[in-house]
PDB file of N, CA and C in Angstrom:
ATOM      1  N   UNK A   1       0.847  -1.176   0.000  1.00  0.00           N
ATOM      2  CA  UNK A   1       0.000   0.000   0.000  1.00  0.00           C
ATOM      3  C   UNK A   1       0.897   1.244   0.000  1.00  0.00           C
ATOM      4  N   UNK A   2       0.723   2.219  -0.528  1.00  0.00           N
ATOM      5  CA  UNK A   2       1.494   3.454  -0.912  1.00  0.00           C
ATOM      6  C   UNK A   2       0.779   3.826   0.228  1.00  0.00           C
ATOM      7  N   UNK A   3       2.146   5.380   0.597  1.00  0.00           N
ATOM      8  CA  UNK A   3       1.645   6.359   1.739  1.00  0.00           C
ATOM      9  C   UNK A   3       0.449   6.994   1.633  1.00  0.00           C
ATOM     10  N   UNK A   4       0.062   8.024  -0.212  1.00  0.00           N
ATOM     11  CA  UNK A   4      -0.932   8.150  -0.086  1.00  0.00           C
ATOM     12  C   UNK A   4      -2.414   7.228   0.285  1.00  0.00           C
ATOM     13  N   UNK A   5      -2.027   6.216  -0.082  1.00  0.00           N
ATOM     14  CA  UNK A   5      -3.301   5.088   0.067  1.00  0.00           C
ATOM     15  C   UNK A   5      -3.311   4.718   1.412  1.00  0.00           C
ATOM     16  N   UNK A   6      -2.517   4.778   2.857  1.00  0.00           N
ATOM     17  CA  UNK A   6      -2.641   4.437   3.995  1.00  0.00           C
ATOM     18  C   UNK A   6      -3.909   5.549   4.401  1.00  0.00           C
ATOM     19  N   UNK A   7      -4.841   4.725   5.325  1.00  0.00           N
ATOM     20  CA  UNK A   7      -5.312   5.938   6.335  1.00  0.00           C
ATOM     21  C   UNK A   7      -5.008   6.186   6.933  1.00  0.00           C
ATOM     22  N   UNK A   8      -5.886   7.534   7.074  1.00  0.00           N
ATOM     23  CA  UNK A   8      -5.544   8.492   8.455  1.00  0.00           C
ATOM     24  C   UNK A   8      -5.624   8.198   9.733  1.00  0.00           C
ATOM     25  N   UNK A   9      -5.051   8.252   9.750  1.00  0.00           N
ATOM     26  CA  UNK A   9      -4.682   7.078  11.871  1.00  0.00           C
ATOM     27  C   UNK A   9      -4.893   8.205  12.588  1.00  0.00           C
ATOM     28  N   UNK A  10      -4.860  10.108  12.277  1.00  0.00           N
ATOM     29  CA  UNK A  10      -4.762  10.850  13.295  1.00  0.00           C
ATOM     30  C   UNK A  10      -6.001  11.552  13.656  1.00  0.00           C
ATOM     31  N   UNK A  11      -6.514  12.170  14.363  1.00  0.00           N
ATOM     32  CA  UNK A  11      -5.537  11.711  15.896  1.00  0.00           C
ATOM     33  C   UNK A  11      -5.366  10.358  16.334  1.00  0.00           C
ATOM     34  N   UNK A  12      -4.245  10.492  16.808  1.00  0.00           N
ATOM     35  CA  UNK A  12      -3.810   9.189  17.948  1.00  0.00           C
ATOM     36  C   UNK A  12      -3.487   9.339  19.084  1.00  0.00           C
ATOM     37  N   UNK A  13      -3.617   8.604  19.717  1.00  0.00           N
ATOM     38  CA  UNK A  13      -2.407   8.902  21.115  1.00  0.00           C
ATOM     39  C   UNK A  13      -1.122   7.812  20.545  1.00  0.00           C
ATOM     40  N   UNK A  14      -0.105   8.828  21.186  1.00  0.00           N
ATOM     41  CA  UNK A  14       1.244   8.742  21.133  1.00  0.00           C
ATOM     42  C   UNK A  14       1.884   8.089  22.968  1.00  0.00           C
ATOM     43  N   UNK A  15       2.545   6.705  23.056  1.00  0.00           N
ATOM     44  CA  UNK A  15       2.768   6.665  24.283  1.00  0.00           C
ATOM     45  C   UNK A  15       4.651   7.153  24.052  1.00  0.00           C
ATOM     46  N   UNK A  16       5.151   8.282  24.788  1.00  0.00           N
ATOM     47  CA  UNK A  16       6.326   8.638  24.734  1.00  0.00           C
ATOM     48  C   UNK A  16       7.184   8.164  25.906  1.00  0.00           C
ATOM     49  N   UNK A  17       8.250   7.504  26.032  1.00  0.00           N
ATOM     50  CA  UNK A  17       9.248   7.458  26.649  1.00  0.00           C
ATOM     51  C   UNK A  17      10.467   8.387  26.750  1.00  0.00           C
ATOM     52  N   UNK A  18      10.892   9.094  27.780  1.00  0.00           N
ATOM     53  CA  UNK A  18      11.862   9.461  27.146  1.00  0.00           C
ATOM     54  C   UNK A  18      13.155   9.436  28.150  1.00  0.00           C
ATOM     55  N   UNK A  19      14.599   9.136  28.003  1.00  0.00           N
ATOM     56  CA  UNK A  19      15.596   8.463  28.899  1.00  0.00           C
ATOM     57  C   UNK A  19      16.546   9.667  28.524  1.00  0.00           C
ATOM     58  N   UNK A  20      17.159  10.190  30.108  1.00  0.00           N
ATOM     59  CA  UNK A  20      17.429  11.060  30.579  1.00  0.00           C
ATOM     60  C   UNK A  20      19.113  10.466  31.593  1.00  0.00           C
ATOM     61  N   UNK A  21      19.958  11.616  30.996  1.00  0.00           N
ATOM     62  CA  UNK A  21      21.500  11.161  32.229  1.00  0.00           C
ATOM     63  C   UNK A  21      20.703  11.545  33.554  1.00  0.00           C
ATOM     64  N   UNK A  22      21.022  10.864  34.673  1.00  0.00           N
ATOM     65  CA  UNK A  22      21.026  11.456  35.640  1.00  0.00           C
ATOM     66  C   UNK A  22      22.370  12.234  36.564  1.00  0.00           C
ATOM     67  N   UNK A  23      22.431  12.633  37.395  1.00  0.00           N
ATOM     68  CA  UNK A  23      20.671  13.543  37.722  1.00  0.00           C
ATOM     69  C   UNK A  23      20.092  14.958  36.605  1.00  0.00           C
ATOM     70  N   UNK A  24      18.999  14.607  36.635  1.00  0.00           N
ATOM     71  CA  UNK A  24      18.030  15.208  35.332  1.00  0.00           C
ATOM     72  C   UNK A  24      17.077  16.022  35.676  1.00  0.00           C
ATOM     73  N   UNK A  25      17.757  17.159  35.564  1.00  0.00           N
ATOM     74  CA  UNK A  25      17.182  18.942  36.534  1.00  0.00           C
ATOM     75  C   UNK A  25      16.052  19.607  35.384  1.00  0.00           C
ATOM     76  N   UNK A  26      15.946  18.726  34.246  1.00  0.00           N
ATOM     77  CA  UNK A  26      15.120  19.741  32.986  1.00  0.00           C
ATOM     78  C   UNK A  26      13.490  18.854  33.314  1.00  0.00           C
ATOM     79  N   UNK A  27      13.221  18.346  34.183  1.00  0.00           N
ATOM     80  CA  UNK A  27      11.330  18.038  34.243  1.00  0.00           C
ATOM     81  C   UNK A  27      11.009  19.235  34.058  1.00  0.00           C
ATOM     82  N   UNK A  28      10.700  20.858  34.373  1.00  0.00           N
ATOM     83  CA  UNK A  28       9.751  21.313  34.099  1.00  0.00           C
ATOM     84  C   UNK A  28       9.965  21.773  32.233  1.00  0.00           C
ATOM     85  N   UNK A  29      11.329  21.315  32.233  1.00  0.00           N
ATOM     86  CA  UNK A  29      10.761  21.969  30.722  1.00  0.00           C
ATOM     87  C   UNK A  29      10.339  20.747  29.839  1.00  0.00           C
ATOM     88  N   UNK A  30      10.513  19.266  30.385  1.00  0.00           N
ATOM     89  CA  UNK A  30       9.612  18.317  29.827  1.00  0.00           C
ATOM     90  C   UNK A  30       7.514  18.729  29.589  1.00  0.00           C
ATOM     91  N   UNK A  31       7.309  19.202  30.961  1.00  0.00           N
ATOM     92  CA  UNK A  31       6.132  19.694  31.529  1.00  0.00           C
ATOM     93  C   UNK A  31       5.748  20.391  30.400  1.00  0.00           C
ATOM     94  N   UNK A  32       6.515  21.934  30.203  1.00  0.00           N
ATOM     95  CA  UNK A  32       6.462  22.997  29.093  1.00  0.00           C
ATOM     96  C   UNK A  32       6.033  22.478  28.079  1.00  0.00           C
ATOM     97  N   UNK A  33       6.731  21.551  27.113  1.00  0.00           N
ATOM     98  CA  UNK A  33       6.430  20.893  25.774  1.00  0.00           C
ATOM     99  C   UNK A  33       5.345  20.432  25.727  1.00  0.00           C
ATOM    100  N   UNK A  34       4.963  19.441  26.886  1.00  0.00           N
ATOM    101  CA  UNK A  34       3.795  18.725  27.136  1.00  0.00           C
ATOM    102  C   UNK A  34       2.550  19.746  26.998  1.00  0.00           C
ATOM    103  N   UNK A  35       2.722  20.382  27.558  1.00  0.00           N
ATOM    104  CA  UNK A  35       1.481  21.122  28.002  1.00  0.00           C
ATOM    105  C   UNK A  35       0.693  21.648  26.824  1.00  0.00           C
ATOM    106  N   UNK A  36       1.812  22.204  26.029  1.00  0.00           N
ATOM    107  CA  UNK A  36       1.224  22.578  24.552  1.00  0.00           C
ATOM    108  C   UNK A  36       0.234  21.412  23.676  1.00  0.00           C
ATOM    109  N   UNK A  37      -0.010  20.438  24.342  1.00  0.00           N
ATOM    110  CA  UNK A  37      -0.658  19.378  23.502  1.00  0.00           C
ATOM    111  C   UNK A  37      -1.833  18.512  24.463  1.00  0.00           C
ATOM    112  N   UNK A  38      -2.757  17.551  24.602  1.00  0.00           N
ATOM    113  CA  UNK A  38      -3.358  16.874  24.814  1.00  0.00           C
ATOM    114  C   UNK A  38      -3.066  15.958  25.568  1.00  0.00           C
ATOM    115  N   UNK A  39      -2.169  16.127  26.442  1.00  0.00           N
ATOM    116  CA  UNK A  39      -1.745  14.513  27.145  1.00  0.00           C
ATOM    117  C   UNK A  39      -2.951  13.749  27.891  1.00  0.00           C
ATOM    118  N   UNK A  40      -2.778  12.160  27.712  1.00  0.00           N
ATOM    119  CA  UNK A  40      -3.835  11.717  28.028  1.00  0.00           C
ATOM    120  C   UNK A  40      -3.517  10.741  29.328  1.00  0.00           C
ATOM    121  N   UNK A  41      -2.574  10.918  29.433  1.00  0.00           N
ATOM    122  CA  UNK A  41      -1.730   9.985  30.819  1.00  0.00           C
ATOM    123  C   UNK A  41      -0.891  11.080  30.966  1.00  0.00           C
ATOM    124  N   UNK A  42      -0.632  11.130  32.398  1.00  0.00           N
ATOM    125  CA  UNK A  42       0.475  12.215  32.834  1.00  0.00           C
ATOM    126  C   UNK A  42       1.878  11.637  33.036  1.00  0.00           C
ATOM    127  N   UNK A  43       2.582  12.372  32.569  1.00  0.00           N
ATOM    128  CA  UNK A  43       3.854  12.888  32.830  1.00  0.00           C
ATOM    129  C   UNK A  43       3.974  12.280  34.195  1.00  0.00           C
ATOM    130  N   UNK A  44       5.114  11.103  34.100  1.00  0.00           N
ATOM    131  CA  UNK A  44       5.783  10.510  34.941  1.00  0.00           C
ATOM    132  C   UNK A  44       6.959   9.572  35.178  1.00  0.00           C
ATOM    133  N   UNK A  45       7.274   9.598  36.333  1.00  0.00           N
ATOM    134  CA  UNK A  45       9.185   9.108  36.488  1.00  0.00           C
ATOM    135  C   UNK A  45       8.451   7.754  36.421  1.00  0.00           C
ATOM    136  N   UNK A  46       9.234   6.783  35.418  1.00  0.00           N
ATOM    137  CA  UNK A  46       9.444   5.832  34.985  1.00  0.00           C
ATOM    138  C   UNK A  46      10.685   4.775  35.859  1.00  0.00           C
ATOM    139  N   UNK A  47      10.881   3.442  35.629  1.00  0.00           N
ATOM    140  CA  UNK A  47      12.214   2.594  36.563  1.00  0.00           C
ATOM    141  C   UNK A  47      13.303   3.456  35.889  1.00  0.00           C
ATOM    142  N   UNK A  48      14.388   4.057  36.611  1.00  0.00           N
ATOM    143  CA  UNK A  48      15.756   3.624  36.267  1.00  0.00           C
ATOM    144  C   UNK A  48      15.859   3.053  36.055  1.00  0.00           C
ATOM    145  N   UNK A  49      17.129   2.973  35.298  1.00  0.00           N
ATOM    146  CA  UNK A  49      18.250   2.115  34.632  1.00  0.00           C
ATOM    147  C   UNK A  49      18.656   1.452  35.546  1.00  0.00           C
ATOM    148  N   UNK A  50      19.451   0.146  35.258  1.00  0.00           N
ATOM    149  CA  UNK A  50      19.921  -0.720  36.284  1.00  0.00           C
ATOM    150  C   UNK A  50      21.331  -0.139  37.369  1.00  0.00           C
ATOM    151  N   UNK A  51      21.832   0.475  36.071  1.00  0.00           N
ATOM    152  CA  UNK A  51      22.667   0.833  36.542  1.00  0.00           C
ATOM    153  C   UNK A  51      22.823   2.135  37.876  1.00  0.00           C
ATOM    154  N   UNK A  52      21.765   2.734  36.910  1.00  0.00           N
ATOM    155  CA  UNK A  52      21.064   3.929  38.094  1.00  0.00           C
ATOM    156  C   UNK A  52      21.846   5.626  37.333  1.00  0.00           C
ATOM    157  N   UNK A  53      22.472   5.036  35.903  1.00  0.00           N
ATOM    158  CA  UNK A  53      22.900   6.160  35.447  1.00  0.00           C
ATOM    159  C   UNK A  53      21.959   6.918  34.628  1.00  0.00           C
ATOM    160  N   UNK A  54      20.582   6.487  34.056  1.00  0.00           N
ATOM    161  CA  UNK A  54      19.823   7.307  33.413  1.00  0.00           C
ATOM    162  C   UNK A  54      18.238   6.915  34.204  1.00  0.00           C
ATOM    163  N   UNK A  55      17.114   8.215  33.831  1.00  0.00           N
ATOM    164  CA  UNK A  55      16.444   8.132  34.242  1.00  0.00           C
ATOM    165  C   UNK A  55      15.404   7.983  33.244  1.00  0.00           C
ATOM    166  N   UNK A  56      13.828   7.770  33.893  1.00  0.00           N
ATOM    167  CA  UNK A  56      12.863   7.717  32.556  1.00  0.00           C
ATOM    168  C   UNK A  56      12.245   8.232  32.762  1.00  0.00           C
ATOM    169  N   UNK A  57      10.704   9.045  31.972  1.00  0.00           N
ATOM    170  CA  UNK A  57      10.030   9.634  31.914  1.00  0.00           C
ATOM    171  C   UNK A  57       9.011   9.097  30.825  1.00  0.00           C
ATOM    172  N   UNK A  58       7.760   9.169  31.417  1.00  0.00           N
ATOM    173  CA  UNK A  58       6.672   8.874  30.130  1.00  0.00           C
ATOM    174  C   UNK A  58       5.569  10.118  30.321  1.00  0.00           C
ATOM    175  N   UNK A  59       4.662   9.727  29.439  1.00  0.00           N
ATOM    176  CA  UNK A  59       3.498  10.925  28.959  1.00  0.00           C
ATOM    177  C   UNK A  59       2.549   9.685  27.667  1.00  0.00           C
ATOM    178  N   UNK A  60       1.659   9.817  27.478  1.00  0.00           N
ATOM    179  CA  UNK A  60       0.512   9.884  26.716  1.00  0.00           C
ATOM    180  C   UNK A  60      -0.099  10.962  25.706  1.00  0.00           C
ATOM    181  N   UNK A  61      -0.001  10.851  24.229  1.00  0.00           N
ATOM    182  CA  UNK A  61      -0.647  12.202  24.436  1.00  0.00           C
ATOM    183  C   UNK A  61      -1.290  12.160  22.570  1.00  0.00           C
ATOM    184  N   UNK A  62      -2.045  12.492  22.901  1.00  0.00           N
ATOM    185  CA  UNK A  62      -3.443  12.825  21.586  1.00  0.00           C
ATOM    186  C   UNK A  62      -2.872  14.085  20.732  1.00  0.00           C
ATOM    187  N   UNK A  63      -2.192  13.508  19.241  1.00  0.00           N
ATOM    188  CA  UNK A  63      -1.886  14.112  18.206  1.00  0.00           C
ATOM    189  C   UNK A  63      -2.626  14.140  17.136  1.00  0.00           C
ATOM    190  N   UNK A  64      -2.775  15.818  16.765  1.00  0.00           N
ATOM    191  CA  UNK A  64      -3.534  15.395  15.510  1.00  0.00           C
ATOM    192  C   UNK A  64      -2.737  15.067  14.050  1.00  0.00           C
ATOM    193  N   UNK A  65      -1.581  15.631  14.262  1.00  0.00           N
ATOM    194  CA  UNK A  65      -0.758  15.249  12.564  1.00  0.00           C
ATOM    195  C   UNK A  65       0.440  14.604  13.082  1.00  0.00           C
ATOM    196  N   UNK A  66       1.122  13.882  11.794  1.00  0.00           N
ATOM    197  CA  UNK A  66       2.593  13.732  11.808  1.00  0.00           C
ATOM    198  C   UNK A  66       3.311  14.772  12.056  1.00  0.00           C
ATOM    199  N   UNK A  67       3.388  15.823  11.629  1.00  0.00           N
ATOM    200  CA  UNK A  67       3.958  16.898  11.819  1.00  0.00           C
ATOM    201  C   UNK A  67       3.680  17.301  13.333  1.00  0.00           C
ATOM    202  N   UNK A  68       2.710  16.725  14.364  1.00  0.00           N
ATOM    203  CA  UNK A  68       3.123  17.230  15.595  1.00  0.00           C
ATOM    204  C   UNK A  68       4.011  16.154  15.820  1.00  0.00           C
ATOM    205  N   UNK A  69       3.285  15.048  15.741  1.00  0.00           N
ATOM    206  CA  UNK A  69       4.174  13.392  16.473  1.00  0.00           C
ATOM    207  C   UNK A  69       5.769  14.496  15.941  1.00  0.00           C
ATOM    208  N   UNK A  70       6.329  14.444  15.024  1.00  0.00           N
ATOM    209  CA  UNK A  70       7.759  14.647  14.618  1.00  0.00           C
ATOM    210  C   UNK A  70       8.087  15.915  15.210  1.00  0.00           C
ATOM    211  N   UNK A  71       7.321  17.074  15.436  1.00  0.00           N
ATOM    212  CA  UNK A  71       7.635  18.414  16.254  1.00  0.00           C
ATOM    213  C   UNK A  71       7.662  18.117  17.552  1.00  0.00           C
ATOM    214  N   UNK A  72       7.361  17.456  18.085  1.00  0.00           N
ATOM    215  CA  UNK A  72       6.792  16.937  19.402  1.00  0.00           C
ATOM    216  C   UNK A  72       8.182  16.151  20.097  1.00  0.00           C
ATOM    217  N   UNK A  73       8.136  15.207  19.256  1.00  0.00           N
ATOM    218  CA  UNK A  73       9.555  14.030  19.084  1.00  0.00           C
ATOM    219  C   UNK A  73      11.162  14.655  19.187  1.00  0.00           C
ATOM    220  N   UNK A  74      11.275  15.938  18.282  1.00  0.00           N
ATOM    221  CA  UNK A  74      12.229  16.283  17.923  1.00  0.00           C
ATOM    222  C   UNK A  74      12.420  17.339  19.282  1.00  0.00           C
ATOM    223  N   UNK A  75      11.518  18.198  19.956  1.00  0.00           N
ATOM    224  CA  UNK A  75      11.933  19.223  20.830  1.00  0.00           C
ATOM    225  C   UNK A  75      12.043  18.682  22.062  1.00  0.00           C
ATOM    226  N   UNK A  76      11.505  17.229  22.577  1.00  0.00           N
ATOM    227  CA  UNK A  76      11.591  16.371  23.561  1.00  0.00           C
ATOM    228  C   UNK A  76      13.179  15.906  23.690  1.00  0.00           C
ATOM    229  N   UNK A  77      13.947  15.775  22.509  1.00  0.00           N
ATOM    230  CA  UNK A  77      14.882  15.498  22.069  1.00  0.00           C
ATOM    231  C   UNK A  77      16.206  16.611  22.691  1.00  0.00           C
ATOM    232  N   UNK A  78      15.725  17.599  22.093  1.00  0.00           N
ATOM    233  CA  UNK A  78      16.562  18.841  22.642  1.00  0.00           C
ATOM    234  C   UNK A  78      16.937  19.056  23.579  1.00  0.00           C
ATOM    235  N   UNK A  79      15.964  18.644  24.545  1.00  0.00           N
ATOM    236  CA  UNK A  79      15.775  18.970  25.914  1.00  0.00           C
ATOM    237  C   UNK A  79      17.763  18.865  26.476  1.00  0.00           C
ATOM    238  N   UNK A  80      18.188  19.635  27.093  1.00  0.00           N
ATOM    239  CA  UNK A  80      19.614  19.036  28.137  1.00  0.00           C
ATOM    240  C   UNK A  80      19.125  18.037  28.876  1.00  0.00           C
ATOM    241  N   UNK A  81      20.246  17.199  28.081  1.00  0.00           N
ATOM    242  CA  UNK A  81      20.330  15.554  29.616  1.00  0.00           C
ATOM    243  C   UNK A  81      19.421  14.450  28.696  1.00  0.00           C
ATOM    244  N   UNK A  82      18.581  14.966  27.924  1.00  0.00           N
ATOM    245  CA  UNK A  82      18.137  13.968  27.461  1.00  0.00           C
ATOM    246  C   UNK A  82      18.799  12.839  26.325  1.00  0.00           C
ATOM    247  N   UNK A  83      19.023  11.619  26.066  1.00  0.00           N
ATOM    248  CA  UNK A  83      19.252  10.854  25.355  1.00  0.00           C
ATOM    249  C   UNK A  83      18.847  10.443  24.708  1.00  0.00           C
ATOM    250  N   UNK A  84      17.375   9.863  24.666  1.00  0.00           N
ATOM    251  CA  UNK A  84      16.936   8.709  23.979  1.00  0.00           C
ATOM    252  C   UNK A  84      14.793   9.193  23.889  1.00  0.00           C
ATOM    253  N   UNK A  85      14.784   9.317  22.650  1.00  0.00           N
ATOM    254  CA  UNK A  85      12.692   9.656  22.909  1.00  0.00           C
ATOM    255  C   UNK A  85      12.370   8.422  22.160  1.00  0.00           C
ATOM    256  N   UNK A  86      11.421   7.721  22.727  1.00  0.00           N
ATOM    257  CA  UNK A  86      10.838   6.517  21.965  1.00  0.00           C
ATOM    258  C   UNK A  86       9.463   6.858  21.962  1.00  0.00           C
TER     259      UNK A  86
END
């Protein structure tokens, strides 16, 4: 099936992970990003790492385009300390 021929899946909810060095002083500007959008599960500390060197963070959240999922994805990304957005 070609891209144009897929449907429209949006809105969706998006479940985000996102893995952080510790210690990881940028939560409120995780909060900030969030807020601009629909979250449908809140914003919360996730298990450490085994090691205990990174931390996690999740969120839920109701997108209406690709273009947020990827705006969304990419400034979560930015964040200082952060590593890894799934």
């Amino acid at each position: 099936m070609a891209m144009s021929d897929a449907p429209d899946i949006y809105p969706a909810v998006f479940h985000f992970s996102v893995v952080a060095e510790t210690p990881f002083a940028h939560c409120q500007r995780l909060l900030d990003l969030l807020a601009d959008h629909d979250v449908t599960a809140p914003f919360e500390a996730g298990p450490p790492s085994k090691s205990g060197r990174y931390a996690t963070f999740r969120a839920s959240v109701r997108l209406a385009s690709r273009e947020q999922l990827e705006a969304l994805t990419a400034a979560l990304g930015q964040v200082p300390g952060v590593r890894m957005v799934l």
